[in-house]
PDB file of N, CA and C in Angstrom:
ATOM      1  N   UNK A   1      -8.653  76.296 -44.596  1.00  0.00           N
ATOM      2  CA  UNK A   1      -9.076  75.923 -43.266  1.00  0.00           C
ATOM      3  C   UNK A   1      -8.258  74.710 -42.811  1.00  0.00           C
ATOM      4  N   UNK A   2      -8.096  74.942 -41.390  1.00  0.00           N
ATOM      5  CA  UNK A   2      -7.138  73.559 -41.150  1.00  0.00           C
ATOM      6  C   UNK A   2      -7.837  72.097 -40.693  1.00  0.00           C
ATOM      7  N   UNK A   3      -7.439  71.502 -41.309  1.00  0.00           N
ATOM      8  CA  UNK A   3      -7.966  69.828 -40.673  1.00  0.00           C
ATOM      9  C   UNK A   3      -7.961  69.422 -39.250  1.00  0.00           C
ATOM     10  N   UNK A   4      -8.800  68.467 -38.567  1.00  0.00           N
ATOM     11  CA  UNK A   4      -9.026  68.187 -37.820  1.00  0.00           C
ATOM     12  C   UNK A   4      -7.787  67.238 -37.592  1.00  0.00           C
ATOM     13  N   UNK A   5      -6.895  66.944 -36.319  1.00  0.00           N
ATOM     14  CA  UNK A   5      -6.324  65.667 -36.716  1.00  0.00           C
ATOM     15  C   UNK A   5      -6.762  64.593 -35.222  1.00  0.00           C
ATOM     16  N   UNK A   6      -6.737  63.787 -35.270  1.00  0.00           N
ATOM     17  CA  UNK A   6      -6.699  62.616 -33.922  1.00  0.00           C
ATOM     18  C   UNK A   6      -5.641  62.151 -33.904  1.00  0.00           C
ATOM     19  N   UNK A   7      -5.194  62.275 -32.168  1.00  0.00           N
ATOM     20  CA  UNK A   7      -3.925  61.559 -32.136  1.00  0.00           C
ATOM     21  C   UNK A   7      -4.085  60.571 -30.812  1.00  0.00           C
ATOM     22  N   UNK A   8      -3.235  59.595 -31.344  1.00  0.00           N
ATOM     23  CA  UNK A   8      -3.413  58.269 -30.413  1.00  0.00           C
ATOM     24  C   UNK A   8      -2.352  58.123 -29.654  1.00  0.00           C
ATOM     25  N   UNK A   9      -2.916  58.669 -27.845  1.00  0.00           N
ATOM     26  CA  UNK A   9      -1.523  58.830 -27.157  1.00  0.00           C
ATOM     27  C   UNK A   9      -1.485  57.607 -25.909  1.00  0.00           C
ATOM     28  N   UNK A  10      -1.993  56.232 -26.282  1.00  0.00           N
ATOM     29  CA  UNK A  10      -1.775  55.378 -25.851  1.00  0.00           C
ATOM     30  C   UNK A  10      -0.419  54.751 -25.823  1.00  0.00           C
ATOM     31  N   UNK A  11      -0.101  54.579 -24.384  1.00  0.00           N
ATOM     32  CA  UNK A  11       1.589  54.150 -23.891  1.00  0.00           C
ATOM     33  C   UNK A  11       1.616  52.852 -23.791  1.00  0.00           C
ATOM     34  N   UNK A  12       2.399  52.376 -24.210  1.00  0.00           N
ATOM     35  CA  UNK A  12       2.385  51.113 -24.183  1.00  0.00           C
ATOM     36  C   UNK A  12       3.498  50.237 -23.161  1.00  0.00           C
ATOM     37  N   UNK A  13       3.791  49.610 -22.182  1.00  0.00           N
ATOM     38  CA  UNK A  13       4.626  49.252 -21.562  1.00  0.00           C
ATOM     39  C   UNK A  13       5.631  47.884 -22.374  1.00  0.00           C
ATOM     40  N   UNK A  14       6.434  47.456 -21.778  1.00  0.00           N
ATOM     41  CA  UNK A  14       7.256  46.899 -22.675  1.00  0.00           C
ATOM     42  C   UNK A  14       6.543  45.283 -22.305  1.00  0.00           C
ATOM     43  N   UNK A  15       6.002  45.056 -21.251  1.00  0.00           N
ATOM     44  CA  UNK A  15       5.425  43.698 -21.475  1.00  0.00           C
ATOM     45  C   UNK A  15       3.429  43.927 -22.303  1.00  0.00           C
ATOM     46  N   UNK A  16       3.185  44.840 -23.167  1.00  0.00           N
ATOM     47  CA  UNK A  16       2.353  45.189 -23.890  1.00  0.00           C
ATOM     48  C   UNK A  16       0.967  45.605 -22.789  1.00  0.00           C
ATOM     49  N   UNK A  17       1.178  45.591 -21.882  1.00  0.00           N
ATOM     50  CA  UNK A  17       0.381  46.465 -20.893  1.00  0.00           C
ATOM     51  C   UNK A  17      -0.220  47.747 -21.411  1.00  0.00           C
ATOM     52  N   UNK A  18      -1.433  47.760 -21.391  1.00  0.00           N
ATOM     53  CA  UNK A  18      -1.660  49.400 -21.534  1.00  0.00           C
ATOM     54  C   UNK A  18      -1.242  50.659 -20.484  1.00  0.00           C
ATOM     55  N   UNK A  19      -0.364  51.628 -20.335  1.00  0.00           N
ATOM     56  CA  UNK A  19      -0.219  52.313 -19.631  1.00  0.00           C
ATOM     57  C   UNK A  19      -1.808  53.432 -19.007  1.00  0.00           C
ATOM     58  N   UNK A  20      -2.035  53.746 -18.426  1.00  0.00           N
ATOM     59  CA  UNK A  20      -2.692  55.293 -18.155  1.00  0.00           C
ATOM     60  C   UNK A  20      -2.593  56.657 -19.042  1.00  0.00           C
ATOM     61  N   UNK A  21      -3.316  57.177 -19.710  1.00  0.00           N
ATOM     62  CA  UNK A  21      -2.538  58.447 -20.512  1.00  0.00           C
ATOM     63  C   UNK A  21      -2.354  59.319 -19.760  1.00  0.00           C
ATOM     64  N   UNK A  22      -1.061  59.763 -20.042  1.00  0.00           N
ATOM     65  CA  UNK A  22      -0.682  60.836 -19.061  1.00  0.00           C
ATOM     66  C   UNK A  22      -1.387  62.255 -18.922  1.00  0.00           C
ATOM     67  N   UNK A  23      -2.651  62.665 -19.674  1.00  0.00           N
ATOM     68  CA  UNK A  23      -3.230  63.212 -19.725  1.00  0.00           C
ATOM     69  C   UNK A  23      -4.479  63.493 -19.035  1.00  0.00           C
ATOM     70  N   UNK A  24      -4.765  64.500 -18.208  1.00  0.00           N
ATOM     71  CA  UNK A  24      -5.818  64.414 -17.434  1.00  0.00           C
ATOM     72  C   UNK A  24      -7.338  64.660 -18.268  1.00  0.00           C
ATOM     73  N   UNK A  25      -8.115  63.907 -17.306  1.00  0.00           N
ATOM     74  CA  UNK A  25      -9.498  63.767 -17.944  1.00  0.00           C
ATOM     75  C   UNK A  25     -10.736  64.966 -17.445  1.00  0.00           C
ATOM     76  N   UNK A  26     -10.783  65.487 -17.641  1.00  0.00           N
ATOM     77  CA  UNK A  26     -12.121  66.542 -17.539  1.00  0.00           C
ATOM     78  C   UNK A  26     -12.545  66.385 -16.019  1.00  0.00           C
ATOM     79  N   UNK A  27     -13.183  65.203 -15.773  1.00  0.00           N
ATOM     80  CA  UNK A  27     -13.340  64.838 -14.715  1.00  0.00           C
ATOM     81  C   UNK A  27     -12.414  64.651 -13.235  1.00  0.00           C
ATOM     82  N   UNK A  28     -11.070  64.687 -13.631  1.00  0.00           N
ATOM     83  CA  UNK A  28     -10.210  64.567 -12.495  1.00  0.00           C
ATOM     84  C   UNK A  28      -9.920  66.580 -12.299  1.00  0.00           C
ATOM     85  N   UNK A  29      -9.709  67.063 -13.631  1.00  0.00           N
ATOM     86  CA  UNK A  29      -9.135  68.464 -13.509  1.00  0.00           C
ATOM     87  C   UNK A  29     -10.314  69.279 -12.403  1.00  0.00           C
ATOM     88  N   UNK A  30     -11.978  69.040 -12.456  1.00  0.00           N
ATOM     89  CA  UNK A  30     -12.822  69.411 -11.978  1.00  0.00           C
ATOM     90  C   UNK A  30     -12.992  68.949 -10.578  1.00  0.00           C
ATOM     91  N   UNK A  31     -12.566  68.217 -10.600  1.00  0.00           N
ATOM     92  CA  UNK A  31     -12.430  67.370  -8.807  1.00  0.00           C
ATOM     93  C   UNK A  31     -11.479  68.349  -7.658  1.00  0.00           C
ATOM     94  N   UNK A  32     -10.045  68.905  -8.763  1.00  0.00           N
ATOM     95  CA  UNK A  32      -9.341  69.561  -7.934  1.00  0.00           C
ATOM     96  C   UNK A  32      -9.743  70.926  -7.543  1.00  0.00           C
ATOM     97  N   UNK A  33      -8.620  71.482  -6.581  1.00  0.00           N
ATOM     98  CA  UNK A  33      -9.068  72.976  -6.161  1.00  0.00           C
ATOM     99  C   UNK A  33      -9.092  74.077  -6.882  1.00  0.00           C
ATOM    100  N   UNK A  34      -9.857  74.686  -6.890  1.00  0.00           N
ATOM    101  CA  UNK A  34     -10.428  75.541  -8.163  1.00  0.00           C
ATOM    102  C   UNK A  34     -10.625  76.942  -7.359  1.00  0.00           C
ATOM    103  N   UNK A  35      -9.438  77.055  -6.754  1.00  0.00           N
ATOM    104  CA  UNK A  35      -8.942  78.642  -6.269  1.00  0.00           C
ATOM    105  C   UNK A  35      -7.864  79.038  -6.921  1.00  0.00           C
ATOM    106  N   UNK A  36      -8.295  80.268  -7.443  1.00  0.00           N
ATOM    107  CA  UNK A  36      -7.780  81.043  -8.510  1.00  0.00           C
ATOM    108  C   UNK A  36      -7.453  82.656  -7.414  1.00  0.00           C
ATOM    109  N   UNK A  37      -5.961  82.765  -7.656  1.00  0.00           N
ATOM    110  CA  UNK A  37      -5.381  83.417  -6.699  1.00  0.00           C
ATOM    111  C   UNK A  37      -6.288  85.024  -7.743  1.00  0.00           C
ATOM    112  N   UNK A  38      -6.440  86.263  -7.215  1.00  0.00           N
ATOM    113  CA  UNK A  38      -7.350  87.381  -8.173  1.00  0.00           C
ATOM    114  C   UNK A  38      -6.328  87.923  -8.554  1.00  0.00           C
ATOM    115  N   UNK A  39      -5.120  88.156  -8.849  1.00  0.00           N
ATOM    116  CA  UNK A  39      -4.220  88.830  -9.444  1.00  0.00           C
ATOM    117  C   UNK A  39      -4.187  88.207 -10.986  1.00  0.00           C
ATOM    118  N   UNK A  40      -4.728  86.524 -11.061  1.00  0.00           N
ATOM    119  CA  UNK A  40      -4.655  86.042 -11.812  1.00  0.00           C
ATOM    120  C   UNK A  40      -6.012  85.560 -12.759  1.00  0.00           C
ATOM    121  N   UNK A  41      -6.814  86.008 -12.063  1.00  0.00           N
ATOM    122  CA  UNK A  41      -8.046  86.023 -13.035  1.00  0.00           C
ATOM    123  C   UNK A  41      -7.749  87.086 -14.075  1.00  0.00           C
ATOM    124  N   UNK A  42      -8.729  86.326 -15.302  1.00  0.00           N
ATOM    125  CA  UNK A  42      -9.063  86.773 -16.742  1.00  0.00           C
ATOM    126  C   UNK A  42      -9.386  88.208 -16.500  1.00  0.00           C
ATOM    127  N   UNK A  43      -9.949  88.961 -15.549  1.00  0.00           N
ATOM    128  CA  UNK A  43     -10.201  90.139 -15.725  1.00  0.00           C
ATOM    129  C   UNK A  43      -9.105  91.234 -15.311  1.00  0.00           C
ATOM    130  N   UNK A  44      -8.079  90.534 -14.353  1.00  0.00           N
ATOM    131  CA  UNK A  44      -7.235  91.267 -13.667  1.00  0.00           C
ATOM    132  C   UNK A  44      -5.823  90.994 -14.502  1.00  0.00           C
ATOM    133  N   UNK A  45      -5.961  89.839 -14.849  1.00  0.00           N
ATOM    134  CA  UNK A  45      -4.593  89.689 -15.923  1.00  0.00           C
ATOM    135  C   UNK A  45      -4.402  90.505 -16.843  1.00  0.00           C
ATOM    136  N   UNK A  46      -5.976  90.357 -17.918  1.00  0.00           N
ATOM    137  CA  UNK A  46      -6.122  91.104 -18.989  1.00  0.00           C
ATOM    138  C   UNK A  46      -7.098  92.534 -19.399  1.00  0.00           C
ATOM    139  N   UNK A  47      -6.491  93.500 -18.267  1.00  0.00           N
ATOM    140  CA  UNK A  47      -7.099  94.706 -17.273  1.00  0.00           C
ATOM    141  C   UNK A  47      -8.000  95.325 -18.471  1.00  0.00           C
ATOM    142  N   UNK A  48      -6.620  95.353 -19.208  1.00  0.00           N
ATOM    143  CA  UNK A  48      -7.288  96.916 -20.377  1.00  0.00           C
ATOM    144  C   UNK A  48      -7.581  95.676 -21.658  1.00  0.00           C
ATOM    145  N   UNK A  49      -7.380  94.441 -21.984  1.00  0.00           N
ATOM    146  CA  UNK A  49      -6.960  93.660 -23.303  1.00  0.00           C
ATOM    147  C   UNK A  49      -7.661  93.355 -23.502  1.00  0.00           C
ATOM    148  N   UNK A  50      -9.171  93.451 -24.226  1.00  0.00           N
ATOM    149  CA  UNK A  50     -10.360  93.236 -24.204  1.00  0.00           C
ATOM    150  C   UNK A  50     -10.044  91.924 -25.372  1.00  0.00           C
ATOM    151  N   UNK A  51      -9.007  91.914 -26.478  1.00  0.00           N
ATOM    152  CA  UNK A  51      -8.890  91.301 -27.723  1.00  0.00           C
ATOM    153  C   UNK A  51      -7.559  90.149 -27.230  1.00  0.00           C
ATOM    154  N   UNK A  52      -6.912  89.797 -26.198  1.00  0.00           N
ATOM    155  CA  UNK A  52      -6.414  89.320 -25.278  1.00  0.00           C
ATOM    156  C   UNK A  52      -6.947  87.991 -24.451  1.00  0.00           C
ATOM    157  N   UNK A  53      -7.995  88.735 -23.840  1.00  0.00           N
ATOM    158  CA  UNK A  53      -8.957  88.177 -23.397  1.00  0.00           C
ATOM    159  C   UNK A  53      -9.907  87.100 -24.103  1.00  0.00           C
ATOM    160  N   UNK A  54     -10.515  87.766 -24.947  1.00  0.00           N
ATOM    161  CA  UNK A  54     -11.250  86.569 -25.745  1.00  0.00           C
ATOM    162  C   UNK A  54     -10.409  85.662 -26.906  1.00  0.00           C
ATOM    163  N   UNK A  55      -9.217  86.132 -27.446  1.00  0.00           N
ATOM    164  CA  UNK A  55      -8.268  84.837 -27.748  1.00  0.00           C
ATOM    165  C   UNK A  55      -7.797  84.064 -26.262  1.00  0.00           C
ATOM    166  N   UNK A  56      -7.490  84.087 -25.458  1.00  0.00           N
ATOM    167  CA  UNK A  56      -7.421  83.277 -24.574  1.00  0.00           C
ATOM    168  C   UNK A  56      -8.364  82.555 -24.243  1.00  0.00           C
ATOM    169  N   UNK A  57      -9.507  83.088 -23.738  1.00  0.00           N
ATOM    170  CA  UNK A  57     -11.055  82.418 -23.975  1.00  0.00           C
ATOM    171  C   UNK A  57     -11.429  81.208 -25.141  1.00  0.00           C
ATOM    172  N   UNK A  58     -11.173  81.459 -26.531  1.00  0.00           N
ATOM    173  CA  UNK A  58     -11.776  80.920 -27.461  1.00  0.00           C
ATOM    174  C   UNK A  58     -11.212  80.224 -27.655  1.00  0.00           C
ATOM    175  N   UNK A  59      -9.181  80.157 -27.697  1.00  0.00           N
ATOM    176  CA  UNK A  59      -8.566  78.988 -28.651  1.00  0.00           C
ATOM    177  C   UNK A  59      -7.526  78.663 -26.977  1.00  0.00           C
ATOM    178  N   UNK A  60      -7.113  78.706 -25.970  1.00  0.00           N
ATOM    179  CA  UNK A  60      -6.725  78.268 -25.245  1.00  0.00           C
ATOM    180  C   UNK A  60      -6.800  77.547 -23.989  1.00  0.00           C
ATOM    181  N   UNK A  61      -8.323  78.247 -23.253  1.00  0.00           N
ATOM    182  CA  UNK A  61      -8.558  77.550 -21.877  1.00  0.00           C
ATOM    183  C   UNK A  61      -9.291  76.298 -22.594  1.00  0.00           C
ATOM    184  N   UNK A  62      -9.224  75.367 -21.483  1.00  0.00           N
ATOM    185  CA  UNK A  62     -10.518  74.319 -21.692  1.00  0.00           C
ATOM    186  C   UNK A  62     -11.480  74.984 -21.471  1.00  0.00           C
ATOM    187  N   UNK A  63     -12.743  73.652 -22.070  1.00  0.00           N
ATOM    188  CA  UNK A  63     -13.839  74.553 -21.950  1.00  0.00           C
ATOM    189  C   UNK A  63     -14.576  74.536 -20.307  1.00  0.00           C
ATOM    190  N   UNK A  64     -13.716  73.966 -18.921  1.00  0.00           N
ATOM    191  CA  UNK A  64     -14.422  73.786 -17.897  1.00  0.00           C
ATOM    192  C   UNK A  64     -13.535  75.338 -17.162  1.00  0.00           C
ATOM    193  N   UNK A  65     -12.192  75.925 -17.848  1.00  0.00           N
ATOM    194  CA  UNK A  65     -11.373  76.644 -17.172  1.00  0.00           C
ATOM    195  C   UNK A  65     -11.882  78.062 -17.505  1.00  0.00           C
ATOM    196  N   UNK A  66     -11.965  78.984 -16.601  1.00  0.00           N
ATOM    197  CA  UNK A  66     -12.379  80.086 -16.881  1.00  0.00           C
ATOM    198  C   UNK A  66     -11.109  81.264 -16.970  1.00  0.00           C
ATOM    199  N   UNK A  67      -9.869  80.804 -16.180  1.00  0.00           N
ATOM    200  CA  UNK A  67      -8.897  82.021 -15.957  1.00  0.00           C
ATOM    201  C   UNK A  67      -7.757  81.337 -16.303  1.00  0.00           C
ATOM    202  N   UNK A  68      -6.292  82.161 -16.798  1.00  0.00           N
ATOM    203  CA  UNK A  68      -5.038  81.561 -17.353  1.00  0.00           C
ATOM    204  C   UNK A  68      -4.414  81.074 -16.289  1.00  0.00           C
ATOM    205  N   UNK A  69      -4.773  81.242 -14.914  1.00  0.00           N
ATOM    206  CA  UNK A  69      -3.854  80.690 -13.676  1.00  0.00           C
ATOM    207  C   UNK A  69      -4.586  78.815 -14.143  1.00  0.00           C
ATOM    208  N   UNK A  70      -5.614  78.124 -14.174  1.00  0.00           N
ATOM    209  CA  UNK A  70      -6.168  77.339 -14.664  1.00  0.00           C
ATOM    210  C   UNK A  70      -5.858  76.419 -15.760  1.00  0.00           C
ATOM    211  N   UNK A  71      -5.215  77.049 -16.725  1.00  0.00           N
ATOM    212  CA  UNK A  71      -4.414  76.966 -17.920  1.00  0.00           C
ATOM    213  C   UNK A  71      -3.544  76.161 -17.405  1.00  0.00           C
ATOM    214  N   UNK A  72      -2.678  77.301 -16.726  1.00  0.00           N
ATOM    215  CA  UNK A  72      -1.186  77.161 -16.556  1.00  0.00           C
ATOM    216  C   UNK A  72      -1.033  76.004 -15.425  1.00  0.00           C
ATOM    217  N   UNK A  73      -1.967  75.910 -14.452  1.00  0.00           N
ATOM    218  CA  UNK A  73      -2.063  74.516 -13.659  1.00  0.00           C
ATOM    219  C   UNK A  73      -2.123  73.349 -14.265  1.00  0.00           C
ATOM    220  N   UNK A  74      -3.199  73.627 -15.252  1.00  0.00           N
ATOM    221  CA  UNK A  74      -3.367  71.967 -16.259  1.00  0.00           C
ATOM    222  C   UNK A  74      -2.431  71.703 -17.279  1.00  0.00           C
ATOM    223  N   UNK A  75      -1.722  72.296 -17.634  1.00  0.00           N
ATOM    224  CA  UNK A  75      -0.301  72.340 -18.498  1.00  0.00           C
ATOM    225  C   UNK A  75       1.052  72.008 -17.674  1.00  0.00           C
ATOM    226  N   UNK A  76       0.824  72.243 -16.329  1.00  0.00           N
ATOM    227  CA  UNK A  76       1.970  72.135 -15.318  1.00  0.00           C
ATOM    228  C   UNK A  76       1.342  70.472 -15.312  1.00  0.00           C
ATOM    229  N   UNK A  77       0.614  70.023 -14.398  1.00  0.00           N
ATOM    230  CA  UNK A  77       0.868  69.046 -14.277  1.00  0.00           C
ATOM    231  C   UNK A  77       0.591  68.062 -15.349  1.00  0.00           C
ATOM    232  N   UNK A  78       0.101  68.329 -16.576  1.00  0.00           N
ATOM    233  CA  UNK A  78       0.427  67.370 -17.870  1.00  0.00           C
ATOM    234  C   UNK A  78       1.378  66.997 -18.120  1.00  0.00           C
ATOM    235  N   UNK A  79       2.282  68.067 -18.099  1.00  0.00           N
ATOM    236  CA  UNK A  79       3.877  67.918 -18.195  1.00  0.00           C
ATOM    237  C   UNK A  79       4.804  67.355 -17.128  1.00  0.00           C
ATOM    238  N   UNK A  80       4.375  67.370 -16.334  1.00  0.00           N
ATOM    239  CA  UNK A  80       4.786  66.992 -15.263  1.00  0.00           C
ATOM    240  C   UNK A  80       3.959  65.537 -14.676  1.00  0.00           C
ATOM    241  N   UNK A  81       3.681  65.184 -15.210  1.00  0.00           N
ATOM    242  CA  UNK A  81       2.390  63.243 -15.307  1.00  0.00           C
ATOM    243  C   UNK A  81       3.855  62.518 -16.164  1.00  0.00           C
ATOM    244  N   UNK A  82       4.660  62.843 -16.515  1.00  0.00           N
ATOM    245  CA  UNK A  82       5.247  62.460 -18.012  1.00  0.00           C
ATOM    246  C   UNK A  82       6.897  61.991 -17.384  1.00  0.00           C
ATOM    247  N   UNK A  83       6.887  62.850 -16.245  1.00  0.00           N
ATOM    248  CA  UNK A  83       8.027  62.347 -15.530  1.00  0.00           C
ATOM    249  C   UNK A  83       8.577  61.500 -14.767  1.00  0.00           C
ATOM    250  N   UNK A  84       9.735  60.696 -14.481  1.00  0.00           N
ATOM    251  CA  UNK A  84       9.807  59.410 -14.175  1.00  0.00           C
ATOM    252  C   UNK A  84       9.946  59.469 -12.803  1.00  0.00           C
ATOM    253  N   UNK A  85       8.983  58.978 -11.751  1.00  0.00           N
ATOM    254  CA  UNK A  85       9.258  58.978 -10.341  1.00  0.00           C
ATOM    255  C   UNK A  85      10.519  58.639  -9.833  1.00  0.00           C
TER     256      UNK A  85
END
């Protein structure tokens, strides 16, 4: 079985400032717009993939995201928090 690990993604600025983590918080992802185009919902993505479906479900969405368009928004702009204005 695999271990749990914690990782400490505190940024540190060069005059020892704590940065912001570039990571969004539960609470900001739920604030935004939460229109999910239907080509891209869980049921229409994964038409016939019944075993598809619930690995995406279990080990990939958060637990507030219901569809992979959702996913792929909160992964876009994680990655994109990280970039230098």
């Amino acid at each position: 079985m695999a271990e749990a690990m914690e990782l400490d993604l505190t940024l540190n600025e060069n005059n020892g400032q704590q940065k912001n983590n570039p990571i969004l918080s539960i609470k900001d992802v739920l604030k935004k717009d939460t229109t999910v185009p239907d080509n891209y919902k869980t049921e229409a993505y994964y038409e016939n993939d019944k075993l598809g479906s619930d690995v995406l479900k279990q080990k990939y969405l958060a637990p507030w995201e219901e569809h992979p368009y959702q996913m792929w928004k909160r992964q876009a702009t994680a990655l994109a928090s990280v970039e230098k204005k």
